[in-house]
C-alpha atoms as a PDB file:
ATOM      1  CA  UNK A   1      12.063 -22.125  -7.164  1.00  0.00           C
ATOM      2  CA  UNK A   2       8.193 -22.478  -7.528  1.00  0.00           C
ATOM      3  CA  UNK A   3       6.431 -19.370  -5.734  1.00  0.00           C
ATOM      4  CA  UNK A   4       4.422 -21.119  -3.096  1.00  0.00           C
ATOM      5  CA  UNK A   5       1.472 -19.273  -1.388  1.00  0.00           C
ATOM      6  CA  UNK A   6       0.161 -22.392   0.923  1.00  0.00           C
ATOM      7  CA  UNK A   7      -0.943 -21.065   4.665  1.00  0.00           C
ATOM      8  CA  UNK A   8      -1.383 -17.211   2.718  1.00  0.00           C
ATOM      9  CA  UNK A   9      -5.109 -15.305   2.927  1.00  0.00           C
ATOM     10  CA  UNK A  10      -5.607 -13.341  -0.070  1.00  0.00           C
ATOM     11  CA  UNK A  11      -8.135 -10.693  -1.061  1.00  0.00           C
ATOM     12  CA  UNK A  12      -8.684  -9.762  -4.995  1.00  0.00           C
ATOM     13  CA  UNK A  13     -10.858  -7.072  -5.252  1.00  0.00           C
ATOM     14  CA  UNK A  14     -12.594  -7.147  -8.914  1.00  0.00           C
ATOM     15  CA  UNK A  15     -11.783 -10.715  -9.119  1.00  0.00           C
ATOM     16  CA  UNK A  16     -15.051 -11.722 -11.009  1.00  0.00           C
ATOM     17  CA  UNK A  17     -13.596 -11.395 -13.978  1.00  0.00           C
ATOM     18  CA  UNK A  18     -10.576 -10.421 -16.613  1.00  0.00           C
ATOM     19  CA  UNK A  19      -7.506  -9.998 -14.862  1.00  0.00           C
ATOM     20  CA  UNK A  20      -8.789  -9.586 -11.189  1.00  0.00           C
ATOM     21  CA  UNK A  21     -10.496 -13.295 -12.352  1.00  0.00           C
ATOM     22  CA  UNK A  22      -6.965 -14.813 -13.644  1.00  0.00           C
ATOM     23  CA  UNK A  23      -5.263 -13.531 -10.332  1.00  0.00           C
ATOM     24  CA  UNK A  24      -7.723 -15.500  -8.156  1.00  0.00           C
ATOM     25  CA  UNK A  25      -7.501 -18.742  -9.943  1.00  0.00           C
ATOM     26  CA  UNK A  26      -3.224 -18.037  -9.789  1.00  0.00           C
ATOM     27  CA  UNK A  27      -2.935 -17.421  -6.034  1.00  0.00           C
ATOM     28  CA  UNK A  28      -5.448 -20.670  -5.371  1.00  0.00           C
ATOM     29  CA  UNK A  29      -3.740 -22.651  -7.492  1.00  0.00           C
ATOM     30  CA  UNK A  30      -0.521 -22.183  -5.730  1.00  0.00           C
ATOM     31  CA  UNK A  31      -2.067 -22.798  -2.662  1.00  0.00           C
ATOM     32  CA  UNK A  32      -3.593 -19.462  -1.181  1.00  0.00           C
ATOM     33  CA  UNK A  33      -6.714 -19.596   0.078  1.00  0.00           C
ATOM     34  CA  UNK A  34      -8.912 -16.393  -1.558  1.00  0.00           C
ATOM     35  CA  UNK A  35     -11.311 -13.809  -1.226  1.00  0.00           C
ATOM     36  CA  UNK A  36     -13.050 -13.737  -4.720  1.00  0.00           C
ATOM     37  CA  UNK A  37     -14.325  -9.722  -4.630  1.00  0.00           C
ATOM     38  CA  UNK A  38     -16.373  -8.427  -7.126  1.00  0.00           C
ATOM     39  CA  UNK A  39     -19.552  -6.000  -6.959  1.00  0.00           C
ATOM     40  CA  UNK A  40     -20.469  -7.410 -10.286  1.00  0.00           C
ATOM     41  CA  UNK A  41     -21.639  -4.147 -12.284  1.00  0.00           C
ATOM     42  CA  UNK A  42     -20.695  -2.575 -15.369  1.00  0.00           C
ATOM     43  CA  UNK A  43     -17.897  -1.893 -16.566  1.00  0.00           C
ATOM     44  CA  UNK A  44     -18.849   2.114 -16.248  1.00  0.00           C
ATOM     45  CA  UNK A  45     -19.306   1.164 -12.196  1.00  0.00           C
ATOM     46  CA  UNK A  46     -23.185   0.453 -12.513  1.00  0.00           C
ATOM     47  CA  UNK A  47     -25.336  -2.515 -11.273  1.00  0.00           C
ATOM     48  CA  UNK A  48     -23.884  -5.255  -8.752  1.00  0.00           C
ATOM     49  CA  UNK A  49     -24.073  -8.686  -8.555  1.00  0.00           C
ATOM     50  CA  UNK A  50     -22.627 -11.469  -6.848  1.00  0.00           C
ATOM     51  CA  UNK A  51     -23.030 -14.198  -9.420  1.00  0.00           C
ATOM     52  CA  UNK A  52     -19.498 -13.498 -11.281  1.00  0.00           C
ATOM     53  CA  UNK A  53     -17.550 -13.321  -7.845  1.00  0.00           C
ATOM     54  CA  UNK A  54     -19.677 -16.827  -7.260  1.00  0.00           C
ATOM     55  CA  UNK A  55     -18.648 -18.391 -10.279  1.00  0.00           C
ATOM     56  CA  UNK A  56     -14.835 -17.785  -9.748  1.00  0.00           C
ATOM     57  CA  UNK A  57     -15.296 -19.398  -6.048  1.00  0.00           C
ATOM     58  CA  UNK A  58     -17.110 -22.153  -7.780  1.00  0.00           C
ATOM     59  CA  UNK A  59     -13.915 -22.812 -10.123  1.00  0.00           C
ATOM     60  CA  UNK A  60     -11.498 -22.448  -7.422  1.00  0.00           C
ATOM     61  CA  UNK A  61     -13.289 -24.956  -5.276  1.00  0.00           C
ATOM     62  CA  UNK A  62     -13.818 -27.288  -8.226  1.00  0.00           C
ATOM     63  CA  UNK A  63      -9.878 -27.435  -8.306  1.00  0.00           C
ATOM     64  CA  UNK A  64      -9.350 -28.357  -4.911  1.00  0.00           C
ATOM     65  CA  UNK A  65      -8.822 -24.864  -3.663  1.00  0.00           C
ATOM     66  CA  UNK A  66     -10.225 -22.649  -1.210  1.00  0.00           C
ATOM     67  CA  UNK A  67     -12.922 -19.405  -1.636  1.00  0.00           C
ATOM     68  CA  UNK A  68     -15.149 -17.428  -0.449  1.00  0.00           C
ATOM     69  CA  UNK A  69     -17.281 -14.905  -2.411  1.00  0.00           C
ATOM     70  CA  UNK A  70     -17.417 -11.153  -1.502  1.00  0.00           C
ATOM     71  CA  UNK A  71     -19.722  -8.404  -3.344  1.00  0.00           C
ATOM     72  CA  UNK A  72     -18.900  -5.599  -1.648  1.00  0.00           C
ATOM     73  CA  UNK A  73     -18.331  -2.220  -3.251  1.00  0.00           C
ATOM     74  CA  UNK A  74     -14.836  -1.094  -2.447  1.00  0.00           C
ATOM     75  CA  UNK A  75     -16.484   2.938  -1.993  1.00  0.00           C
ATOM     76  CA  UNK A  76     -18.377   1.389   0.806  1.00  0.00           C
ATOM     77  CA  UNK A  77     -15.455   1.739   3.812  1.00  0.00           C
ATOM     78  CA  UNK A  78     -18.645  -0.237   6.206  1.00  0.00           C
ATOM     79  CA  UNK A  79     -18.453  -3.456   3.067  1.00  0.00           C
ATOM     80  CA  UNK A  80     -15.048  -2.903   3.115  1.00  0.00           C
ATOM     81  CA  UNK A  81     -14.199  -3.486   6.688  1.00  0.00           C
ATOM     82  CA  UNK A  82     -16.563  -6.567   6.908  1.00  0.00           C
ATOM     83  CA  UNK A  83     -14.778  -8.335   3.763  1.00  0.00           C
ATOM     84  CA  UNK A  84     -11.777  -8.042   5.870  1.00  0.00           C
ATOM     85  CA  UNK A  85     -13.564  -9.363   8.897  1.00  0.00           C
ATOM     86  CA  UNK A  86     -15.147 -12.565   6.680  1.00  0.00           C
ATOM     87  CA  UNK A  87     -11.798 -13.357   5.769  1.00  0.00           C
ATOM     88  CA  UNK A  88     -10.460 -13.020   9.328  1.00  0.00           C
ATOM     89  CA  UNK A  89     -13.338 -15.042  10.434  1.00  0.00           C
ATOM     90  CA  UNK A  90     -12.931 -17.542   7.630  1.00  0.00           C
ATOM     91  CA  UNK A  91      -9.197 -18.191   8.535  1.00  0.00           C
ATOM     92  CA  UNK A  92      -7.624 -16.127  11.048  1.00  0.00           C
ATOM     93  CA  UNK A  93      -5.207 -13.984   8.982  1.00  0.00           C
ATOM     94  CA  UNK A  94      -4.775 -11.688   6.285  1.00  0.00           C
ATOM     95  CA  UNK A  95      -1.782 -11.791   3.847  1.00  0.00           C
ATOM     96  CA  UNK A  96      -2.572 -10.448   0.685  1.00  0.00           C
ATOM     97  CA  UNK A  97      -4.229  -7.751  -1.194  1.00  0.00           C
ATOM     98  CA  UNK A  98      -4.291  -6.931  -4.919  1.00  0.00           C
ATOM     99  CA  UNK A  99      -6.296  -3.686  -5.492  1.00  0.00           C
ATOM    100  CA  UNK A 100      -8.054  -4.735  -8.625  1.00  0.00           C
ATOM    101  CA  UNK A 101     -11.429  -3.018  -8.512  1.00  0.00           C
ATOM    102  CA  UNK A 102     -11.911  -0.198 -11.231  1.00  0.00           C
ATOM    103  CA  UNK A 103     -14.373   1.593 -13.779  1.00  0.00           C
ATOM    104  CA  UNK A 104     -13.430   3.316 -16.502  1.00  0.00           C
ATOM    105  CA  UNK A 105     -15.408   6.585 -17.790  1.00  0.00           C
ATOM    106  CA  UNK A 106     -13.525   7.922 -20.730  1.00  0.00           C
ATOM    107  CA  UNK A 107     -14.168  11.152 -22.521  1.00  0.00           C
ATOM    108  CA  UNK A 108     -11.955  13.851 -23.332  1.00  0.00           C
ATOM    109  CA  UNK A 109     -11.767  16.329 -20.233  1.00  0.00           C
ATOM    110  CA  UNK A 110     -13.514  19.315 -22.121  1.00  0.00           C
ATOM    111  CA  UNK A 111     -16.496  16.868 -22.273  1.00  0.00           C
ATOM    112  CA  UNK A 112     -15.928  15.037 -18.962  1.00  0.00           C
ATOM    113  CA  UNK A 113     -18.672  15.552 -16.490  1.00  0.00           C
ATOM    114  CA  UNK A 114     -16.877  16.466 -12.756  1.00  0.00           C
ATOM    115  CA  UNK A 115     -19.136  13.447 -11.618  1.00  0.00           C
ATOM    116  CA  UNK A 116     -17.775  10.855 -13.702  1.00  0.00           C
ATOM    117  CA  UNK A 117     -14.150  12.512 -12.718  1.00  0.00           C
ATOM    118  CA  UNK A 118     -15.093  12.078  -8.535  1.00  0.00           C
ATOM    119  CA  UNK A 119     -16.495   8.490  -9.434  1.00  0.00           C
ATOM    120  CA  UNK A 120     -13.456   6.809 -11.240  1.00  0.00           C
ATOM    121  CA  UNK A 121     -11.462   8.260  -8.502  1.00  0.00           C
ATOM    122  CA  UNK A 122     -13.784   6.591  -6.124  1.00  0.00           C
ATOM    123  CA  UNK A 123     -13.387   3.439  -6.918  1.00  0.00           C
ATOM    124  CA  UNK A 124      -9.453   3.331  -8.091  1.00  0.00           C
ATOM    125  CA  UNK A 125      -8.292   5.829  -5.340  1.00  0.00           C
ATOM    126  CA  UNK A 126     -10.623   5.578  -2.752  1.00  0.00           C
ATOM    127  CA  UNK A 127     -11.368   2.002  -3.071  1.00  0.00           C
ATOM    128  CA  UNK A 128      -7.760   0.809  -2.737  1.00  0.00           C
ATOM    129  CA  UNK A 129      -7.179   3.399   0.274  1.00  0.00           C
ATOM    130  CA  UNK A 130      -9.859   1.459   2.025  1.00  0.00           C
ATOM    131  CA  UNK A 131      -8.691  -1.686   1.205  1.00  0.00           C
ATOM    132  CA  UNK A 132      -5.611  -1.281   2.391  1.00  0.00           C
ATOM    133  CA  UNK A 133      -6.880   0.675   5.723  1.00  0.00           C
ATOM    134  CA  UNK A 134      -9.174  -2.060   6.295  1.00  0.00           C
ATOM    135  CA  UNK A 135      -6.402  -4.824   6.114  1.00  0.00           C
ATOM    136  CA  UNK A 136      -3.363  -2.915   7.408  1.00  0.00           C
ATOM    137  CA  UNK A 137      -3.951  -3.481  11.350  1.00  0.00           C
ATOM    138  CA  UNK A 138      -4.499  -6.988  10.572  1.00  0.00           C
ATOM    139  CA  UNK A 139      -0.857  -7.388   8.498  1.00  0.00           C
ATOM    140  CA  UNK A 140       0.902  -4.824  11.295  1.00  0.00           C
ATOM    141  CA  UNK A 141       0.055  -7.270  14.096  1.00  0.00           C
ATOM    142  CA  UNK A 142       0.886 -10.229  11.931  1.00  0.00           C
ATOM    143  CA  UNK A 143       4.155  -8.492  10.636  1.00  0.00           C
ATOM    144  CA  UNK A 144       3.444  -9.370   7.021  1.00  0.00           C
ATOM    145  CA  UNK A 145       2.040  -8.023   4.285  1.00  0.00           C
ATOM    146  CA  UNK A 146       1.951  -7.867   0.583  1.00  0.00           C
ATOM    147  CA  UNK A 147      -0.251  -5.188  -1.022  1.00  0.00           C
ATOM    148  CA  UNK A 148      -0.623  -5.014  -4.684  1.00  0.00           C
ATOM    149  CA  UNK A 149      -1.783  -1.687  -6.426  1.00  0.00           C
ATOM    150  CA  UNK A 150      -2.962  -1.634  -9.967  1.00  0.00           C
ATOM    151  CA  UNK A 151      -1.817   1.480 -11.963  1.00  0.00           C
ATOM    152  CA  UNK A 152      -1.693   2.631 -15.909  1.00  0.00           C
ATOM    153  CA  UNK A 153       0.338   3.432 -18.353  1.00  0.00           C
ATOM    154  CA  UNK A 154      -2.788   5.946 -18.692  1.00  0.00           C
ATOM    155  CA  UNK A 155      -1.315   7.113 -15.315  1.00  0.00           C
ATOM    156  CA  UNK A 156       2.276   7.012 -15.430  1.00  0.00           C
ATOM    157  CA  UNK A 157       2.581   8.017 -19.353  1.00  0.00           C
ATOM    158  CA  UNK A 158      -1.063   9.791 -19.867  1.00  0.00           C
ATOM    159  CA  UNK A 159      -3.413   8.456 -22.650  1.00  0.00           C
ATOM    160  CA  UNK A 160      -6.160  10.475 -24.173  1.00  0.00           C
ATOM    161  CA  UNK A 161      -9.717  10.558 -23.181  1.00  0.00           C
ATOM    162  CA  UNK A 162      -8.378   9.281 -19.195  1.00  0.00           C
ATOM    163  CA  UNK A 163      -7.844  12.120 -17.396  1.00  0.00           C
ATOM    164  CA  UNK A 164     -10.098  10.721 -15.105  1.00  0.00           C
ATOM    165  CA  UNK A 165      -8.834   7.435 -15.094  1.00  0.00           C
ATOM    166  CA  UNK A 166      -4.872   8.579 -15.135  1.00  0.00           C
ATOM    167  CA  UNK A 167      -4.785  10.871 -12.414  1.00  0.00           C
ATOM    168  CA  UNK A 168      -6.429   7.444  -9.584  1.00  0.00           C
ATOM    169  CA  UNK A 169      -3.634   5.524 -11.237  1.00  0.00           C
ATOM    170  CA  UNK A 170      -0.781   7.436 -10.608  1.00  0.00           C
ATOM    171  CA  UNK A 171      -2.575   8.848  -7.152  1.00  0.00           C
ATOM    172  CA  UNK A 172      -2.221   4.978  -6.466  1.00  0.00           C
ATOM    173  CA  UNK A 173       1.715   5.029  -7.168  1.00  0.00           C
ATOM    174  CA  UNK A 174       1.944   7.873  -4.500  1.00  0.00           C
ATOM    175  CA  UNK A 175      -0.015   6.134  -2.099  1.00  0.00           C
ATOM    176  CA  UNK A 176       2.347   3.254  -2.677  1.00  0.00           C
ATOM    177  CA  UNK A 177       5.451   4.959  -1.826  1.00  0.00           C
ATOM    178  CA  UNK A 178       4.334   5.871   1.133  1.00  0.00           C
ATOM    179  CA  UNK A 179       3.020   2.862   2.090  1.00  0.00           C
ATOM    180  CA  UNK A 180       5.921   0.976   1.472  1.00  0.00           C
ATOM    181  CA  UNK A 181       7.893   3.141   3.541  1.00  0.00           C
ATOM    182  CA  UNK A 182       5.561   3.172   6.891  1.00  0.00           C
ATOM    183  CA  UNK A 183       5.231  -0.434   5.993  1.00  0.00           C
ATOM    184  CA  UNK A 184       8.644  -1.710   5.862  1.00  0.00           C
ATOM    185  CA  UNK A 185       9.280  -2.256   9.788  1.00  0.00           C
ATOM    186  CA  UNK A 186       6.436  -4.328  10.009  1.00  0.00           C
ATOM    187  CA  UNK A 187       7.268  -6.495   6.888  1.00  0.00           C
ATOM    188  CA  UNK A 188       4.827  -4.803   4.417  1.00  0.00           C
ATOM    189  CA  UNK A 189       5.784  -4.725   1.172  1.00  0.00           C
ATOM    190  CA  UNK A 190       3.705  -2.670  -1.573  1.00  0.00           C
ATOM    191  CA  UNK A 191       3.898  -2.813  -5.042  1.00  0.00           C
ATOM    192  CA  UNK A 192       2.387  -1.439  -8.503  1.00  0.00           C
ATOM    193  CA  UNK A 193       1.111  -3.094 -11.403  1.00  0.00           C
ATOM    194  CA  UNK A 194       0.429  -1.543 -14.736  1.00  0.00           C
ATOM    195  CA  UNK A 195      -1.071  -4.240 -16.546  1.00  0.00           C
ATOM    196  CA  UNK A 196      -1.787  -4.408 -20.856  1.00  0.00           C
ATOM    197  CA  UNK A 197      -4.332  -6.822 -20.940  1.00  0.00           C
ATOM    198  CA  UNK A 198      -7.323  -7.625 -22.739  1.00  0.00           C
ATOM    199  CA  UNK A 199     -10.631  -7.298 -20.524  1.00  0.00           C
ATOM    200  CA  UNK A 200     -14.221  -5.967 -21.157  1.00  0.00           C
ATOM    201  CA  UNK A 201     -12.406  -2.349 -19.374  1.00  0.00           C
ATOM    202  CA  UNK A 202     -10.469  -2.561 -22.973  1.00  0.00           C
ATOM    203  CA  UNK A 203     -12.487  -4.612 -25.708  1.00  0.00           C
ATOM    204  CA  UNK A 204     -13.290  -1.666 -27.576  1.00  0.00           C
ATOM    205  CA  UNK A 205      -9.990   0.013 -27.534  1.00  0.00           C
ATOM    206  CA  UNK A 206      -7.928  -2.260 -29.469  1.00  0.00           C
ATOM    207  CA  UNK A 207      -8.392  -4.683 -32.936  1.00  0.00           C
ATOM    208  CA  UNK A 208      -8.661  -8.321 -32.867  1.00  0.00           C
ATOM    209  CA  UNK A 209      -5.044  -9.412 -33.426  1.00  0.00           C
ATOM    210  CA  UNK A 210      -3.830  -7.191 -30.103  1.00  0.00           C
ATOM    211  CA  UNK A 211      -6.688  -8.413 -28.266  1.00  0.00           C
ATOM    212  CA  UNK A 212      -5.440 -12.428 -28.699  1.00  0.00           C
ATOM    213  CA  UNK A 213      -2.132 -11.126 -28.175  1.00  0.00           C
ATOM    214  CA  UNK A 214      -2.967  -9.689 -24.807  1.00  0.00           C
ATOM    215  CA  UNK A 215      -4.443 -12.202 -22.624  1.00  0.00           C
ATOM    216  CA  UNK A 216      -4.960 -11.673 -19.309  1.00  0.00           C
ATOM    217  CA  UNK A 217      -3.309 -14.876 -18.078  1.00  0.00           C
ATOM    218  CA  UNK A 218      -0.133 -13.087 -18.925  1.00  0.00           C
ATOM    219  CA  UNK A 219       0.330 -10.595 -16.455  1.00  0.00           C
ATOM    220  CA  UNK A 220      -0.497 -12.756 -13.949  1.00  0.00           C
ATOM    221  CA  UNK A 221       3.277 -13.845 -13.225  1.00  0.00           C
ATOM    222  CA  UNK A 222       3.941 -10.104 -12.632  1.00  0.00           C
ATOM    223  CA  UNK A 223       1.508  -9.866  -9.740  1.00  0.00           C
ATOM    224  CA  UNK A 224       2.071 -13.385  -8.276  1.00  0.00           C
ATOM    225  CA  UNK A 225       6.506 -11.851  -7.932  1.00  0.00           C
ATOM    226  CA  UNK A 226       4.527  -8.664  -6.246  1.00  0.00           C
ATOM    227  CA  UNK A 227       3.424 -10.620  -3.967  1.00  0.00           C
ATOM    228  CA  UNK A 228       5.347 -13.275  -3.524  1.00  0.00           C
ATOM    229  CA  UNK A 229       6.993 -14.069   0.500  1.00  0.00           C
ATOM    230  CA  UNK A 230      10.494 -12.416  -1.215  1.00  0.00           C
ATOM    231  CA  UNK A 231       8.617  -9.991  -2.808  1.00  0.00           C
ATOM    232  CA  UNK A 232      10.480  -6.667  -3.615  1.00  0.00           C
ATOM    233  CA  UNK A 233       9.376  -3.576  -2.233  1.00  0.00           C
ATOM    234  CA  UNK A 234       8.314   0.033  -3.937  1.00  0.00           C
ATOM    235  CA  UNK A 235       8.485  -1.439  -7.149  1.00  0.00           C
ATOM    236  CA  UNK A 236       6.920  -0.627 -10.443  1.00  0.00           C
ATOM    237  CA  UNK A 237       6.166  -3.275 -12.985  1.00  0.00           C
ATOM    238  CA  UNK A 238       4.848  -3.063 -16.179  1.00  0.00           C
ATOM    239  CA  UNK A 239       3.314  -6.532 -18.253  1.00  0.00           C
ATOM    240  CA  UNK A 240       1.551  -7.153 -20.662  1.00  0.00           C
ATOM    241  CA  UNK A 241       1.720  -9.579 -23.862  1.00  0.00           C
ATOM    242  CA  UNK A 242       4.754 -11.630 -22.029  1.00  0.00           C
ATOM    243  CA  UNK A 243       6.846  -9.049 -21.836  1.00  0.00           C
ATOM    244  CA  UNK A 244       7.426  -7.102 -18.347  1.00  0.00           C
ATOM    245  CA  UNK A 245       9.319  -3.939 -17.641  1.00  0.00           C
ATOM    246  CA  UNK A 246       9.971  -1.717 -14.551  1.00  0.00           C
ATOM    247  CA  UNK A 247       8.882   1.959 -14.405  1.00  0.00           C
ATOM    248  CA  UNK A 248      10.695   4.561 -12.250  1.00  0.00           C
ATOM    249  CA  UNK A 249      10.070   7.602 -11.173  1.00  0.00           C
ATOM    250  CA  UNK A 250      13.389   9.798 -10.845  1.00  0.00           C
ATOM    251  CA  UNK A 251      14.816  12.747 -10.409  1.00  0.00           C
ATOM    252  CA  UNK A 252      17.770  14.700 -12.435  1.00  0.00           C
ATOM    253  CA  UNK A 253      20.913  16.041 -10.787  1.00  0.00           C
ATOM    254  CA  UNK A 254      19.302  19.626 -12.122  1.00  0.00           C
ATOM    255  CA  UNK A 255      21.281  22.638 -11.720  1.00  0.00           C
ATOM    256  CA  UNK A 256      21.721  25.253  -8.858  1.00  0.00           C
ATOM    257  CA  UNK A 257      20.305  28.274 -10.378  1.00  0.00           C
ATOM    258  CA  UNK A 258      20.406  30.299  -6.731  1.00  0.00           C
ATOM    259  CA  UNK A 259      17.577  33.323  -5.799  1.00  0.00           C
ATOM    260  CA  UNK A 260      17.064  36.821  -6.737  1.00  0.00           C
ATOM    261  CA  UNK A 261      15.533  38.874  -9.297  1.00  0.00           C
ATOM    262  CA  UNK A 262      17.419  37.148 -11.929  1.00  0.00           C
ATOM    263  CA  UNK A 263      16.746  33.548 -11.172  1.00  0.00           C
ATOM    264  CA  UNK A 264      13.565  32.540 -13.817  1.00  0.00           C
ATOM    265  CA  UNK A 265      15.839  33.882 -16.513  1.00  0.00           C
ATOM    266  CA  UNK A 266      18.681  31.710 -15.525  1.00  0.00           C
ATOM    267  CA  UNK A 267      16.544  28.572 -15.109  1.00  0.00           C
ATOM    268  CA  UNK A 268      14.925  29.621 -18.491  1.00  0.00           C
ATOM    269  CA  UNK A 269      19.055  29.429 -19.932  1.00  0.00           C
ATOM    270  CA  UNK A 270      19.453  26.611 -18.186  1.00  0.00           C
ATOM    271  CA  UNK A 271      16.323  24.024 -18.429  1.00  0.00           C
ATOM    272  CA  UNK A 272      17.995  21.647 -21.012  1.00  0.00           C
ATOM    273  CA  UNK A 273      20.932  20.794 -17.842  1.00  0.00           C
ATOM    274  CA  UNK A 274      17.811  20.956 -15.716  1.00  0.00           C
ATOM    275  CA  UNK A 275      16.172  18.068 -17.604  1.00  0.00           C
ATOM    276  CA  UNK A 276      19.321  16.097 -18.933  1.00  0.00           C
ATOM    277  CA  UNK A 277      18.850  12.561 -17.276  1.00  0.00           C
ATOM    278  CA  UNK A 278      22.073  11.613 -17.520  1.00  0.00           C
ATOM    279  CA  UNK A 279      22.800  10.402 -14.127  1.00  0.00           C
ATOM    280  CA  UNK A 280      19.610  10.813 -13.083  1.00  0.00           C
ATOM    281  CA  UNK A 281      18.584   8.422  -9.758  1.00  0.00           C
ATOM    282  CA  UNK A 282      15.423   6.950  -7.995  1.00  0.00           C
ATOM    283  CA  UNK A 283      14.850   8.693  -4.347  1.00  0.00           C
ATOM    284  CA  UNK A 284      14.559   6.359  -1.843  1.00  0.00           C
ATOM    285  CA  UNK A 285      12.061   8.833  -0.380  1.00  0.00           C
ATOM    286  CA  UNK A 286      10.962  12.857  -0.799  1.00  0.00           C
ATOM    287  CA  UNK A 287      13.582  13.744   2.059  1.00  0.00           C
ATOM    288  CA  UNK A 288      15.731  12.951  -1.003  1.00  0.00           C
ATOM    289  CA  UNK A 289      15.229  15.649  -3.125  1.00  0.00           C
ATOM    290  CA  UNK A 290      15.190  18.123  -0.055  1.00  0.00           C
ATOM    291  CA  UNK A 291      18.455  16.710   0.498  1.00  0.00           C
ATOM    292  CA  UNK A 292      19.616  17.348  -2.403  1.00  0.00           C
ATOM    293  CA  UNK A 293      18.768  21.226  -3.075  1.00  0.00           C
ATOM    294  CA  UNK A 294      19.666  21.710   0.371  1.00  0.00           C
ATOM    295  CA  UNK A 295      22.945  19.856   0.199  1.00  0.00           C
ATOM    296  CA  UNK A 296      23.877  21.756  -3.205  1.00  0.00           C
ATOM    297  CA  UNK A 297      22.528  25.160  -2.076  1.00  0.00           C
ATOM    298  CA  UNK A 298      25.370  24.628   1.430  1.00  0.00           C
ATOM    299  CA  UNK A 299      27.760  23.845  -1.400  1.00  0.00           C
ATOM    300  CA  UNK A 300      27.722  26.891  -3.105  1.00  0.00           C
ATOM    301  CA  UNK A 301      27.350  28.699   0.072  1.00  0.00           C
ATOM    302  CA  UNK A 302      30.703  27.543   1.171  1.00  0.00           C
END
């Protein structure tokens, strides 16, 4: 079955280039009709421009598809809010969002300045919170939805010199969960993405030979599933270089190790039980782990 995205209103935020770039040109091809964002500054979050968001409209249109250009800054909740509205204007709906936008600012956190820190999570965190604000009314009233985040590795595995970086990409995995649950009556479905892909965000992180290997153009199928009318929901995917895996995050079955002067010691004896991940499941929400310490705590009280 070909996905098929005819009648669907998308937004890409950082679509002016890289991956946010190969995601536009996807969901047109298949028939959505797009909102080509892009503030068109630096890769470090400076300048703006709309002439790369332009270009991509320009190359949709020139395929037979339909665009619209859109240089807002996703830290601006006022830009924000009217990129929704253009595309509600445009053509009466909303359907899709892929959080795309982001800066990077590395440097090793003893040398990170606290303003580079609040910026990067700015424009990951903040920008896909308003985003998502901006559009969820819209997809509530509609009762659909499909909102793509963009995580890390760097935030669900840690990578050096990202602190900065790691901690808005797995913020953006919590956000998610959440999401996906005060979502699902209405039909909204969120997902993550953590993308390996070679972009100007990662040209001078890796040699020649991984660069070729990681085109952009191949996570694209990975977002277009996320997002997809039969989407899944809650899910983590990881792509990169044709290959695509899931990420979880899940908890042990641990050990009951009780209260009372004595209990840090017996955790202490205990930790490797604790830790052991055989068996080990995916909460359907936090009430889950409650649950579960409650539930074993009763047991042992009985």
């Amino acid at each position: 079955m070909r996905l098929d995205f005819k009648g669907r209103v998308a937004i890409v935020t950082g679509a002016g280039g890289g991956l946010g770039r190969q995601h536009a040109l996807a969901l047109a091809a298949r028939g959505a009709k797009v909102v080509v964002n892009d503030l068109g500054g630096a890769r470090d979050g400076s300048g703006g421009s709309q002439t790369a968001a332009q270009a991509v409209v320009d190359e949709i249109v020139a395929a037979g598809g339909e665009a619209i250009a859109n240089g807002a800054s996703v830290t601006d909740w006022d830009a924000v809010q009217a990129m929704v509205q253009q595309a509600i204007d445009t053509w009466g709906r909303i359907d899709i969002l892929v959080n795309n936008a982001g800066i990077l600012r590395d440097k090793s956190f003893a040398k990170m300045e606290l303003a580079d820190f609040r910026l990067v999570m700015d424009v990951h965190l903040m920008g896909a919170v308003h985003c998502c604000k901006a559009v969820w009314p819209h997809m509530t009233a509609q009762k659909y939805g499909r909102i793509l985040m963009t995580t890390s590795s760097s935030g669900l595995y840690g990578n050096f010199g990202q602190s900065n970086y790691g901690a808005a990409k797995l913020a953006l995995v919590g956000l998610m969960q959440t999401l996906s649950i005060e979502g699902a009556k209405n039909n909204i479905h969120v997902n993550s993405l953590a993308p390996t892909a070679a972009t100007r965000m990662t040209e001078d992180l890796m040699s020649e030979a991984v660069l070729a290997a990681l085109k952009p153009e191949a996570v694209v199928p990975a977002m277009l599933v996320l997002v997809a009318e039969d989407a899944p929901t809650r899910t983590i995917l990881c792509a990169g270089a044709g290959s695509v895996e899931a990420a979880h995050i899940s908890l042990t079955d641990g050990a009951w190790i009780g209260l009372g002067t004595e209990a840090a010691e017996r955790l202490h004896s205990q930790l490797a039980q604790v830790t052991d991940r055989t068996g080990d499941a995916v909460p359907q929400s936090g009430n889950a782990q409650s649950s579960h310490e409650v539930s074993r705590a009763m047991a042992q009280l009985a």
